[in-house]
Protein backbone atom coordinates (compact mmCIF):
# COMPACT_ATOMS: atom_id res chain seq x y z
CA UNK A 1 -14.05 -10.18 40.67
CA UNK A 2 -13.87 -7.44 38.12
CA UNK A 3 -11.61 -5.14 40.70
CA UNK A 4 -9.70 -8.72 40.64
CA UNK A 5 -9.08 -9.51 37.72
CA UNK A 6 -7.70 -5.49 36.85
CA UNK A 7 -5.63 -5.12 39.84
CA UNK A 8 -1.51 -5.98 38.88
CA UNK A 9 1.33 -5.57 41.54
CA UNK A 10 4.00 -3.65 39.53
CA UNK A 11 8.24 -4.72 39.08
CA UNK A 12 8.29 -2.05 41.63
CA UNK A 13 6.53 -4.11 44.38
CA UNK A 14 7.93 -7.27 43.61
CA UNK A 15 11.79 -5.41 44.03
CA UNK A 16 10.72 -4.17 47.52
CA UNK A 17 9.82 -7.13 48.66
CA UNK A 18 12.59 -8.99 47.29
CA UNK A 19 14.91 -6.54 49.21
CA UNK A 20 12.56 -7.01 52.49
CA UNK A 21 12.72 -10.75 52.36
CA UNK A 22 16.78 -10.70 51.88
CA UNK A 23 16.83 -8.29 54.79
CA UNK A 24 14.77 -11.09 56.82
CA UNK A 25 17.02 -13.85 56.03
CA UNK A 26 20.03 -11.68 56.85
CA UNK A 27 18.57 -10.68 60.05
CA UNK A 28 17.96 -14.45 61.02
CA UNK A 29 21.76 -14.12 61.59
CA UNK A 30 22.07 -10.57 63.02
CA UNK A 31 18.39 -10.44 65.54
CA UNK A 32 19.06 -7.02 65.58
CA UNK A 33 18.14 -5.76 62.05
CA UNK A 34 14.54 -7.66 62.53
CA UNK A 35 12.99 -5.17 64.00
CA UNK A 36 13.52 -2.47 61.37
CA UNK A 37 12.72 -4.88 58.50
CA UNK A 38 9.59 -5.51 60.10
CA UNK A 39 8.76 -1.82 60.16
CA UNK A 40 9.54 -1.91 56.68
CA UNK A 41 7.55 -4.50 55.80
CA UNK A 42 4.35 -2.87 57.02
CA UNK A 43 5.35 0.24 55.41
CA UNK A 44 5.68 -1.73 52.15
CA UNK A 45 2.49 -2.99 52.77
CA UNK A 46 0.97 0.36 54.09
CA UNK A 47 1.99 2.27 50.72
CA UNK A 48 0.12 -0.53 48.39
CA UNK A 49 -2.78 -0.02 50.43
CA UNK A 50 -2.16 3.62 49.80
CA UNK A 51 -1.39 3.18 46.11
CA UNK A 52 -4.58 1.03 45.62
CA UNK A 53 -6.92 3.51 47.71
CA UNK A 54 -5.48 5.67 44.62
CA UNK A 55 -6.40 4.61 42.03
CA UNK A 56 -9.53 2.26 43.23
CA UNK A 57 -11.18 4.73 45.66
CA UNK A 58 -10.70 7.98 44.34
CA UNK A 59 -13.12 7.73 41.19
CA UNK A 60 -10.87 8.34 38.81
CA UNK A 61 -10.73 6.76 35.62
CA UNK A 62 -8.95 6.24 32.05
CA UNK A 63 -10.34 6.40 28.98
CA UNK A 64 -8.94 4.68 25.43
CA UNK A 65 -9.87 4.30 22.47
CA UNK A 66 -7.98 2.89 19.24
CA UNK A 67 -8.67 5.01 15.75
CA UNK A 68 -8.77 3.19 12.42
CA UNK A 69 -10.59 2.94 9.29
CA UNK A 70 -13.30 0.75 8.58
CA UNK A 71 -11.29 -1.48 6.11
CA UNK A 72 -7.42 -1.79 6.01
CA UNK A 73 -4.85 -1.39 2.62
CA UNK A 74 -3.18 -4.75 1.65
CA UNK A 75 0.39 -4.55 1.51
CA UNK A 76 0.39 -0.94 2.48
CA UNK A 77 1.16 0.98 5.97
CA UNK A 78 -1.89 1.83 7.53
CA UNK A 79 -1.63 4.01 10.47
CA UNK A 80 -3.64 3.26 13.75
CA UNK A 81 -3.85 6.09 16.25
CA UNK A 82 -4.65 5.34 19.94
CA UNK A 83 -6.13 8.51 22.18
CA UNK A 84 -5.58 7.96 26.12
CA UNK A 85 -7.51 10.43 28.47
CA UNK A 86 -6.38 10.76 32.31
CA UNK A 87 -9.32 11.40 34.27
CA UNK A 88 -7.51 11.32 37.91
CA UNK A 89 -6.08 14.31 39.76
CA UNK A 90 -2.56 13.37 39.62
CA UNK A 91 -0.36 12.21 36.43
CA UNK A 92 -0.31 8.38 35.50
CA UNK A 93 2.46 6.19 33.86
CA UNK A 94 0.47 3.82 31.48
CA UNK A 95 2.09 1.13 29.43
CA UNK A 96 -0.73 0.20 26.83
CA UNK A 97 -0.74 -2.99 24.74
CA UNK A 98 -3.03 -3.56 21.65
CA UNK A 99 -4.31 -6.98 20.40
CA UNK A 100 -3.76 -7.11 17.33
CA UNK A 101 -5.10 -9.04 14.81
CA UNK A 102 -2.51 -12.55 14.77
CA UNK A 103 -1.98 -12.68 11.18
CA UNK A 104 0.55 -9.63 12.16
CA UNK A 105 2.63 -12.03 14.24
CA UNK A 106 3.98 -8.47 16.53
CA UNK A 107 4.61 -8.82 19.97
CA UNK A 108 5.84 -5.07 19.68
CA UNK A 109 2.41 -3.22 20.30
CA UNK A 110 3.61 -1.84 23.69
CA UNK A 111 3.61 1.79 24.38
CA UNK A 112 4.75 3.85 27.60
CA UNK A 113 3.46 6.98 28.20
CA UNK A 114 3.56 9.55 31.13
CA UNK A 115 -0.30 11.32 30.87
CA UNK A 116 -0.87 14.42 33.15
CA UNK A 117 -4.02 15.16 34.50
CA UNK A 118 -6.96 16.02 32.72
CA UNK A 119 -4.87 15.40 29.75
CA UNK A 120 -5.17 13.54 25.96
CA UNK A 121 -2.02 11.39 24.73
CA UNK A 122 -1.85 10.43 21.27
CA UNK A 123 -0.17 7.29 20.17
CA UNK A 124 0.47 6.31 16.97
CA UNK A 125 1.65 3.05 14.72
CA UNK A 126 1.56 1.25 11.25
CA UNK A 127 -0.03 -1.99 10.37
CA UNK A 128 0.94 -3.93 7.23
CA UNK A 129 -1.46 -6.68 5.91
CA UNK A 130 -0.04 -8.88 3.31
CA UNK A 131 -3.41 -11.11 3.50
CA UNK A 132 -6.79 -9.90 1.93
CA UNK A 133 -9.58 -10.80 4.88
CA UNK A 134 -10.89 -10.19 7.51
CA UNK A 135 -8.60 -9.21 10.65
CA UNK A 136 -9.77 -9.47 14.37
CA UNK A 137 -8.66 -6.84 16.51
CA UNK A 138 -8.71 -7.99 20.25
CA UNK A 139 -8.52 -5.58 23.70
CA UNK A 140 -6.96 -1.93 23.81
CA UNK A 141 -5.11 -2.77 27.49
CA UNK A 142 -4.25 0.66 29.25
CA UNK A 143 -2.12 -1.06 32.50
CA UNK A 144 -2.35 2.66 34.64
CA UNK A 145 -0.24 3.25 37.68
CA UNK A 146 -0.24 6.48 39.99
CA UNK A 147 3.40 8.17 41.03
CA UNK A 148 4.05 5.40 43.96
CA UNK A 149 4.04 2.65 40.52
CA UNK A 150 3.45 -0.12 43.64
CA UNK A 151 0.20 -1.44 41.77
CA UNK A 152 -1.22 -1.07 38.55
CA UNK A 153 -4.74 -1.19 36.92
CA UNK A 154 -5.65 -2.82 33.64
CA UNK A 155 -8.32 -1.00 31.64
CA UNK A 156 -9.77 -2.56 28.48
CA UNK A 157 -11.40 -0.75 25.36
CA UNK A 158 -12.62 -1.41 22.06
CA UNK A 159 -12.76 -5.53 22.28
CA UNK A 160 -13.36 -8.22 19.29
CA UNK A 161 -13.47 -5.53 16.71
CA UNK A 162 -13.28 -7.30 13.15
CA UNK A 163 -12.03 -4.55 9.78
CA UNK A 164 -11.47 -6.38 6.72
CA UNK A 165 -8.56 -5.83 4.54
CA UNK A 166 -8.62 -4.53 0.82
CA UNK A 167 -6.77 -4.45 -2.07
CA UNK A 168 -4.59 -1.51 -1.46
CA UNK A 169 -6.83 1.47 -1.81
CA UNK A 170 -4.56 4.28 0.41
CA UNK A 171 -2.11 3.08 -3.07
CA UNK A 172 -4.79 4.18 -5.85
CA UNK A 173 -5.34 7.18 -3.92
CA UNK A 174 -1.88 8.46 -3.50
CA UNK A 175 -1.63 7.65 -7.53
CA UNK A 176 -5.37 9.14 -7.99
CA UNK A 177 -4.16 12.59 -6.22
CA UNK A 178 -0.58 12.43 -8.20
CA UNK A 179 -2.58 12.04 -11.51
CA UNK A 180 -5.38 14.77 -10.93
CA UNK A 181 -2.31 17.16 -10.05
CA UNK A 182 -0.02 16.02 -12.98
CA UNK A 183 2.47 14.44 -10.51
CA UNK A 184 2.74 11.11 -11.64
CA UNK A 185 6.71 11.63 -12.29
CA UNK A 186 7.32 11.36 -8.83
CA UNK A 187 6.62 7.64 -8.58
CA UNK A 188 8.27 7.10 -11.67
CA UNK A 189 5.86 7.53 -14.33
CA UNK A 190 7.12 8.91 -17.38
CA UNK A 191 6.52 11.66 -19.13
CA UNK A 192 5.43 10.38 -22.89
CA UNK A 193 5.36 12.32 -26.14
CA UNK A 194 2.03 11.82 -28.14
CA UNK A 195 2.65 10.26 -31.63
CA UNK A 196 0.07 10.29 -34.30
CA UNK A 197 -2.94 11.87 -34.17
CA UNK A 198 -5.32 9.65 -32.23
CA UNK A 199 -7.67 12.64 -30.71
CA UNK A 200 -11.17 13.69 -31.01
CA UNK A 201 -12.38 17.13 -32.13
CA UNK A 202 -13.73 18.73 -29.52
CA UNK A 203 -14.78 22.67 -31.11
CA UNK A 204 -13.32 25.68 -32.36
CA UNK A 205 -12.08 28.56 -30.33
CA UNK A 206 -9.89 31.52 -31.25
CA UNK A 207 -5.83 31.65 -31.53
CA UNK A 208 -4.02 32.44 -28.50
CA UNK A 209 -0.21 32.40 -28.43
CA UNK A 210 1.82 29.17 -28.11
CA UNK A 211 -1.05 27.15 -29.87
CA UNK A 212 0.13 24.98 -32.88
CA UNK A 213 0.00 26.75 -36.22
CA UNK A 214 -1.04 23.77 -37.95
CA UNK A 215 -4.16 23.53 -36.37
CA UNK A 216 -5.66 27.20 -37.60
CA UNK A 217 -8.72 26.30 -38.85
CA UNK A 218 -8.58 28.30 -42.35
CA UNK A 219 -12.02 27.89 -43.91
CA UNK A 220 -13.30 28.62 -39.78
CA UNK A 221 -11.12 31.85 -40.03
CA UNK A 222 -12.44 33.13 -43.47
CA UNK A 223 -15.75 32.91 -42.79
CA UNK A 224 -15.83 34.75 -39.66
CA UNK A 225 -13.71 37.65 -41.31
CA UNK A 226 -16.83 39.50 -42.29
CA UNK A 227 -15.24 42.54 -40.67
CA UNK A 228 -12.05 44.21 -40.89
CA UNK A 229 -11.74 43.94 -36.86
CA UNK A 230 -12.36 40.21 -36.98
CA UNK A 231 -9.89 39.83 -40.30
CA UNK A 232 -7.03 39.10 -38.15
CA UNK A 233 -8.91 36.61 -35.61
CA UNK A 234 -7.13 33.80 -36.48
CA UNK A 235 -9.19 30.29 -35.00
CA UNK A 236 -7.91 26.56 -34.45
CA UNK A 237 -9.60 23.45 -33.84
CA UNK A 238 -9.54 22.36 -30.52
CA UNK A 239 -8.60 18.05 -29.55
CA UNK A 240 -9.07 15.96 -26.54
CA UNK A 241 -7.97 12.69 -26.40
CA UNK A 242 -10.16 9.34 -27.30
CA UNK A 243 -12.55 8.46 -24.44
CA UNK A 244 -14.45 5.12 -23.83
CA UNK A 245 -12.00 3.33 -24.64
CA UNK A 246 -11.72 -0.52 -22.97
CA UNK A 247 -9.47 -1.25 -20.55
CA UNK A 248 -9.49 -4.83 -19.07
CA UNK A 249 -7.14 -6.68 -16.46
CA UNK A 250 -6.87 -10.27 -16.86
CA UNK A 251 -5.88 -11.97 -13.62
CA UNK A 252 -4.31 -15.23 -13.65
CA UNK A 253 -4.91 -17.13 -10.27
CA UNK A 254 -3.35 -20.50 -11.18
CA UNK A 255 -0.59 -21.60 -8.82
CA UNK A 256 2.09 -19.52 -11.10
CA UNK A 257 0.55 -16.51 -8.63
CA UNK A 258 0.91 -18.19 -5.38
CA UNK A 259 5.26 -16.82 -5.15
CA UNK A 260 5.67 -14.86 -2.50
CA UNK A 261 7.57 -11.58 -2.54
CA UNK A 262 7.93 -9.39 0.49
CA UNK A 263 5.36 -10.92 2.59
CA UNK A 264 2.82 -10.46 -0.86
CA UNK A 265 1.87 -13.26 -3.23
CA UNK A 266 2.16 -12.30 -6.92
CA UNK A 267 -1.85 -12.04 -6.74
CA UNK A 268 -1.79 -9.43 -4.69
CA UNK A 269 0.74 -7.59 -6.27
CA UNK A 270 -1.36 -7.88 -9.24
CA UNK A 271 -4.83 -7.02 -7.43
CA UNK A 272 -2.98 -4.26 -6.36
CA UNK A 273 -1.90 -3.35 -9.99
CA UNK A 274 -5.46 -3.47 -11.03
CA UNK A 275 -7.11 -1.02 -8.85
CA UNK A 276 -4.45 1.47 -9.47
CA UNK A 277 -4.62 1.10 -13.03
CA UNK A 278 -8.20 0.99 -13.35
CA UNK A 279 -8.62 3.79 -11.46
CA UNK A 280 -5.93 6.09 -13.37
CA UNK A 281 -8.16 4.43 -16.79
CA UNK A 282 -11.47 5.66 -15.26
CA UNK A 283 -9.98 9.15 -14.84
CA UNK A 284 -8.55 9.34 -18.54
CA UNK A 285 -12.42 8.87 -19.26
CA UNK A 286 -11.66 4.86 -20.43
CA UNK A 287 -13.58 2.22 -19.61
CA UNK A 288 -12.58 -0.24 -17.07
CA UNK A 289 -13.52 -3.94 -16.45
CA UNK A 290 -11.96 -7.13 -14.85
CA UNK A 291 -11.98 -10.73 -15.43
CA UNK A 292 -10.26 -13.74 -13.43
CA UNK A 293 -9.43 -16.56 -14.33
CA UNK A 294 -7.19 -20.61 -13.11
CA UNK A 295 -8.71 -23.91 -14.83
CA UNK A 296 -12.23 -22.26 -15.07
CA UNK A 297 -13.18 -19.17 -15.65
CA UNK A 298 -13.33 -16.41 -12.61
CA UNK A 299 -15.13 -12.94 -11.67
CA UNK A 300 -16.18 -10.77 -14.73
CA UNK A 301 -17.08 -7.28 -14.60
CA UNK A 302 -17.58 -5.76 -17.99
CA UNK A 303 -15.80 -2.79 -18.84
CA UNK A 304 -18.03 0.39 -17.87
CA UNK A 305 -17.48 3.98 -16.18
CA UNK A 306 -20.32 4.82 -14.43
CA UNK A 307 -19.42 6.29 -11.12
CA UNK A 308 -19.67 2.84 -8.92
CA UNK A 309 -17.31 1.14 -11.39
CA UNK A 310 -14.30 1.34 -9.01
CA UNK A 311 -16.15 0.16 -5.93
CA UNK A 312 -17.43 -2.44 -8.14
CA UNK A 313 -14.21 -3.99 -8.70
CA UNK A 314 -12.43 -3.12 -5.07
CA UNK A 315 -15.92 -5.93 -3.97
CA UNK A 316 -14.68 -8.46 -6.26
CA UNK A 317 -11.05 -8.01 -5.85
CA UNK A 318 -10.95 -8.55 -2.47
CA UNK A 319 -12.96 -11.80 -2.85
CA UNK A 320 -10.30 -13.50 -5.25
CA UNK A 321 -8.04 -15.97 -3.90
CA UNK A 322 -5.32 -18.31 -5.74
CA UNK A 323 -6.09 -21.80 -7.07
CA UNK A 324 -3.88 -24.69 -7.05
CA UNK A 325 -4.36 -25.65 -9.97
CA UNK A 326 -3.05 -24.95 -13.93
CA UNK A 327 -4.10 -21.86 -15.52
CA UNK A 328 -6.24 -22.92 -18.54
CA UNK A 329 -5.71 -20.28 -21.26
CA UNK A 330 -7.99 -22.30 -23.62
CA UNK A 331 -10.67 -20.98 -21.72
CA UNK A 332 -9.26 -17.64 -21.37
CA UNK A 333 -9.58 -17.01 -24.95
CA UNK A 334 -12.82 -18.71 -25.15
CA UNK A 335 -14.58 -16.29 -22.04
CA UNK A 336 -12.57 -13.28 -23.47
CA UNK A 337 -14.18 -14.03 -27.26
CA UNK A 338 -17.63 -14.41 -25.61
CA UNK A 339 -17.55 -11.51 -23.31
CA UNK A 340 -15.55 -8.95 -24.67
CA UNK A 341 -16.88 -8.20 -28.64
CA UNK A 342 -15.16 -4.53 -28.93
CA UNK A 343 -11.32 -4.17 -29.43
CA UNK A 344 -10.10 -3.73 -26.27
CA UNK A 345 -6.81 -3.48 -24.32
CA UNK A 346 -5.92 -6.33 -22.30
CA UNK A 347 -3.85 -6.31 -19.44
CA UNK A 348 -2.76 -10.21 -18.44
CA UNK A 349 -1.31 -10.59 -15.26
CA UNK A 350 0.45 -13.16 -15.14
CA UNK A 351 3.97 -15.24 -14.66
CA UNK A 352 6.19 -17.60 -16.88
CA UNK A 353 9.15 -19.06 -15.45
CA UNK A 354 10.11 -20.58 -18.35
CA UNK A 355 10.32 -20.12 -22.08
CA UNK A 356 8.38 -23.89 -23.14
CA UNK A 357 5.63 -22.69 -20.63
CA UNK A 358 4.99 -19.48 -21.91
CA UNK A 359 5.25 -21.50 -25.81
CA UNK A 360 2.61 -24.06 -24.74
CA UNK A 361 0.52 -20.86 -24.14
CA UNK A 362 1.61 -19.16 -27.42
CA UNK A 363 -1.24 -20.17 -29.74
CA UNK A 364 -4.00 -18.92 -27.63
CA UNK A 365 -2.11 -15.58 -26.67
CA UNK A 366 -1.60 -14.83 -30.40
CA UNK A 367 -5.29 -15.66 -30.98
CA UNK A 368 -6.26 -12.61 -28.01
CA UNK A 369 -3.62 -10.63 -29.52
CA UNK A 370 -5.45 -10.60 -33.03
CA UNK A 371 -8.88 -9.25 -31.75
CA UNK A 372 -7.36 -7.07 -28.78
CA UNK A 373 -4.05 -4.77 -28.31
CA UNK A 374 -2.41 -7.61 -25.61
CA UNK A 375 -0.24 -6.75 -22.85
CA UNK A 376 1.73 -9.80 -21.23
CA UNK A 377 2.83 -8.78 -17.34
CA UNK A 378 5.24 -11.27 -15.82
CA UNK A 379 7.45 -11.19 -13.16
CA UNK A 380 10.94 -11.01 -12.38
CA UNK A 381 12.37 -13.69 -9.70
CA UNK A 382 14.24 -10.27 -7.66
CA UNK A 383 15.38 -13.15 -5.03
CA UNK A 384 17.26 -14.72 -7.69
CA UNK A 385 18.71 -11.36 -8.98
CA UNK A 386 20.39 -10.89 -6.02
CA UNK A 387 21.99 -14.30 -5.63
CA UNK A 388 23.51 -13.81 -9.16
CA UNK A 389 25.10 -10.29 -8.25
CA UNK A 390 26.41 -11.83 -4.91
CA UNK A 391 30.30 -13.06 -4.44
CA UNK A 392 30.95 -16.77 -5.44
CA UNK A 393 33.31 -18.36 -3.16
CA UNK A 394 33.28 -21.74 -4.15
CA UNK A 395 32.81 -23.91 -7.30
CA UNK A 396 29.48 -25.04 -6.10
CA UNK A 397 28.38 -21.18 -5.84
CA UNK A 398 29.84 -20.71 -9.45
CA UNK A 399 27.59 -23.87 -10.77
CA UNK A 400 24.48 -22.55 -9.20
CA UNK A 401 24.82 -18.83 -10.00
CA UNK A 402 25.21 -20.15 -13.93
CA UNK A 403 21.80 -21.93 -13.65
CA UNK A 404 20.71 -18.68 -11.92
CA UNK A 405 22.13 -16.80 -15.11
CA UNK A 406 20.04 -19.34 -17.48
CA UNK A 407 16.77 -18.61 -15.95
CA UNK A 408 17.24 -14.57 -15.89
CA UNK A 409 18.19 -15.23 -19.60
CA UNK A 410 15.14 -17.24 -20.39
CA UNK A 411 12.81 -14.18 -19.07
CA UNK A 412 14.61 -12.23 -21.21
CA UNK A 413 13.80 -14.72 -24.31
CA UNK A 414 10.39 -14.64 -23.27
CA UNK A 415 10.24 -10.85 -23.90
CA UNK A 416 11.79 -10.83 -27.32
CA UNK A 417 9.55 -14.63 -28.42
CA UNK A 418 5.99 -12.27 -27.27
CA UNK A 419 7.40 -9.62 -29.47
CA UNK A 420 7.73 -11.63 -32.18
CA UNK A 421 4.49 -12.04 -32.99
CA UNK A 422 3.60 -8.53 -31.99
CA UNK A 423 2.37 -9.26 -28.32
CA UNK A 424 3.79 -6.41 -26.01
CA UNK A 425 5.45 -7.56 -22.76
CA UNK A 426 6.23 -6.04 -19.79
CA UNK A 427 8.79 -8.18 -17.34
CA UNK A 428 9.23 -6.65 -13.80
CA UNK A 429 9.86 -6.82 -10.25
CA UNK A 430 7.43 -7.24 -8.29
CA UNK A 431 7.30 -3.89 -6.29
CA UNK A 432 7.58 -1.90 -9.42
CA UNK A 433 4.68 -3.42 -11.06
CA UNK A 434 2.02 -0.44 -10.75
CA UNK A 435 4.65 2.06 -11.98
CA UNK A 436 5.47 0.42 -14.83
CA UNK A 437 2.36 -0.93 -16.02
CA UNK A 438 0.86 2.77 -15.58
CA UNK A 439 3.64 3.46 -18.03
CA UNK A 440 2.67 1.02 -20.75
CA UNK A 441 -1.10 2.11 -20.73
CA UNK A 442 -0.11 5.92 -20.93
CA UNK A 443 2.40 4.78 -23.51
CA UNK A 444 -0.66 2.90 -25.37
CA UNK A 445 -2.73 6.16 -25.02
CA UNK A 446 -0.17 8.69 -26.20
CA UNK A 447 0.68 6.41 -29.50
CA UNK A 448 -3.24 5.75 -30.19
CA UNK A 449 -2.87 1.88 -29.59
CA UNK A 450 -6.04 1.57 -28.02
């Protein structure tokens, strides 16, 4: 049964045969061609035999195997690599077909490949999840036929193997590498000028050229002039820049975060967000911490540095999901006043679509914003963007890119009402939201916000 249930007869076969069986019909009129087309018939069926001696009875053998991490990046292109090994003594044409997980929806994952003997092929694809979960990858099918391509046989690898998918770790480390190599301007992270002094003194070395005169150290330079070759041994203090600080992401998972974008929900734009920026926090020195939160309060993990901090929150960030319900910010500000006693910066993810729903919020934003250094993170609706910038060809068009107009205004308003009463705001599209919230903290850091 198991030779069975592997053995396929090829397009090859089935075209033969097709032509045999016309040949028979045609020589039910002409007796004279039956003969021949009998001969060929057997000879058709002589060569399958051949072609399945081949690659049944010859103990040869294929070998697959599919490459892949343990856990896959959300929203990101993870690459899968599949290795196929021809153990027979003559060269094989394999068309190989991975399961993958359904929640890809790809009936794509078909490769052809000529493999010579004794030789390793490499195959290679992407995968993008836009689901947090777990994802069930089925059979690695290797369908292997020898030069005659009359039959084929299926070989199966690496079945009912289940990787879970993460927040989009493969993203903080391409941003983790940029930042360690001072790099971040190549994703669009600005370069920012420090204002103010909001650095901690660190010790006292001597002057070297292209250090700021105003930092010489005067009293620190007389002192040590005991001798006339040290007279001229000029000293400055030496800064680095504020460490420990807090750094917490509020995540809203009312039903505000349940928009898709790209194949993404704003939540996992915004889990995304978080790991990046918590990471890039961590290696500033800051603290980093996360709370969620819908109707009730969510997942808290208080601020903190220590070197399981980021693996920490990539557990509980891939265990949030979206609620259905209305975000509560009542309780927001009540957890936040309970949990979070030192001055701290808060990042809120979250997403007003209108300028009375952001107001009926107002009170209890100000009221964070008064203990905390607040920063608002909404979304802009890009699918509506890009119905307002295309042609109108008829009045009805006209009408609805107006009230298309009014809600990209009332974003706007939003901005300038937070500002108001000195709550900082950050609207943006969805698949910039990493860039430019990196932005605002470094632009928090380099002003001495924090």
């Amino acid at each position: 049964m198991a030779i069975l249930r592997s053995f396929f007869l090829t397009r090859r076969f089935f075209l033969a045969l097709l032509v045999v069986i016309t040949g028979l019909v045609v020589a039910f009129f002409l007796p004279r061609l039956l003969v021949p087309l009998q001969l060929l018939l057997g000879l058709l069926g002589l060569l399958t035999a051949l072609d399945a001696g081949l690659l049944y009875g010859t103990g040869g053998s294929v070998f697959g195997r599919r490459v892949l991490g343990d856990k896959l990046a959300n929203g990101s292109d993870n690459e899968v690599a599949i290795y196929l090994e021809n153990h027979f003594r003559f060269p094989l044409r394999t068309e190989t077909i991975d399961e993958v997980p359904h929640q890809f929806q790809r009936r794509d994952v078909l490769f052809r490949a000529l493999v010579a003997p004794g030789e390793t092929h490499l195959i290679r694809y992407q995968l993008r999840p836009t689901r947090r979960g777990e994802y069930e990858f089925g059979a690695l099918n290797v369908y292997a036929a020898s030069p005659l391509g009359l039959v084929r046989r299926r070989f199966r690898f690496d079945e009912n193997r289940v990787v879970p998918v993460y927040p989009s770790f493969l993203q903080m480390r391409q941003y983790e590498l940029l930042a360690i190599s001072n790099r971040l301007t190549e994703v669009g992270v600005k370069r920012i000028r420090r204002v103010g002094q909001s650095m901690e003194f660190e010790q006292i070395r001597p002057y070297v050229p292209g250090d700021d005169p105003r930092r010489i150290n005067w009293k620190a330079t007389a002192r040590r002039a005991t001798t006339p070759e040290a007279a001229d041994a000029l000293v400055v203090n030496h800064y680095q820049d504020e460490r420990a600080q807090q750094v917490y992401c509020l995540i809203d998972k009312g039903r505000v975060m349940r928009m898709p974008f790209e194949g993404l929900s704003l939540l996992d734009y915004a889990i995304n967000a978080t790991l990046v920026v918590s990471n890039i926090a961590l290696l500033k020195h800051d603290k980093a911490g996360l709370l969620t939160f819908s109707h009730q309060p969510g997942a808290i993990v208080p601020a903190d540095r220590r070197s399981g901090q980021l693996r920490k929150l990539l557990e509980v960030l891939y265990r949030q999901k979206t609620k259905y319900l209305e975000t509560d910010y009542e309780r927001l500000y009540i957890t936040v006043r309970h949990q979070i006693r030192q001055r701290s910066l808060l990042i809120l993810f979250t997403n007003f679509e209108t300028l009375y729903g952001m107001q009926r919020q107002l009170p209890y934003l100000r009221r964070l914003a008064k203990d905390h250094l607040l920063l608002v993170v909404f979304f802009e609706n890009t699918e509506l963007d890009a119905y307002l910038h295309a042609p109108a060809a008829t009045t009805q068009d006209v009408y609805n890119q107006t009230v298309a107009e009014k809600f990209v205004q009332e974003k706007r308003q939003i901005v300038r009402e937070l500002s108001r009463y000195g709550i900082h705001a950050l609207l943006t599209a969805p698949q910039n939201l990493t860039v430019n919230t990196i932005n605002k903290y470094l632009e928090f850091k380099a002003r001495g916000l924090i």
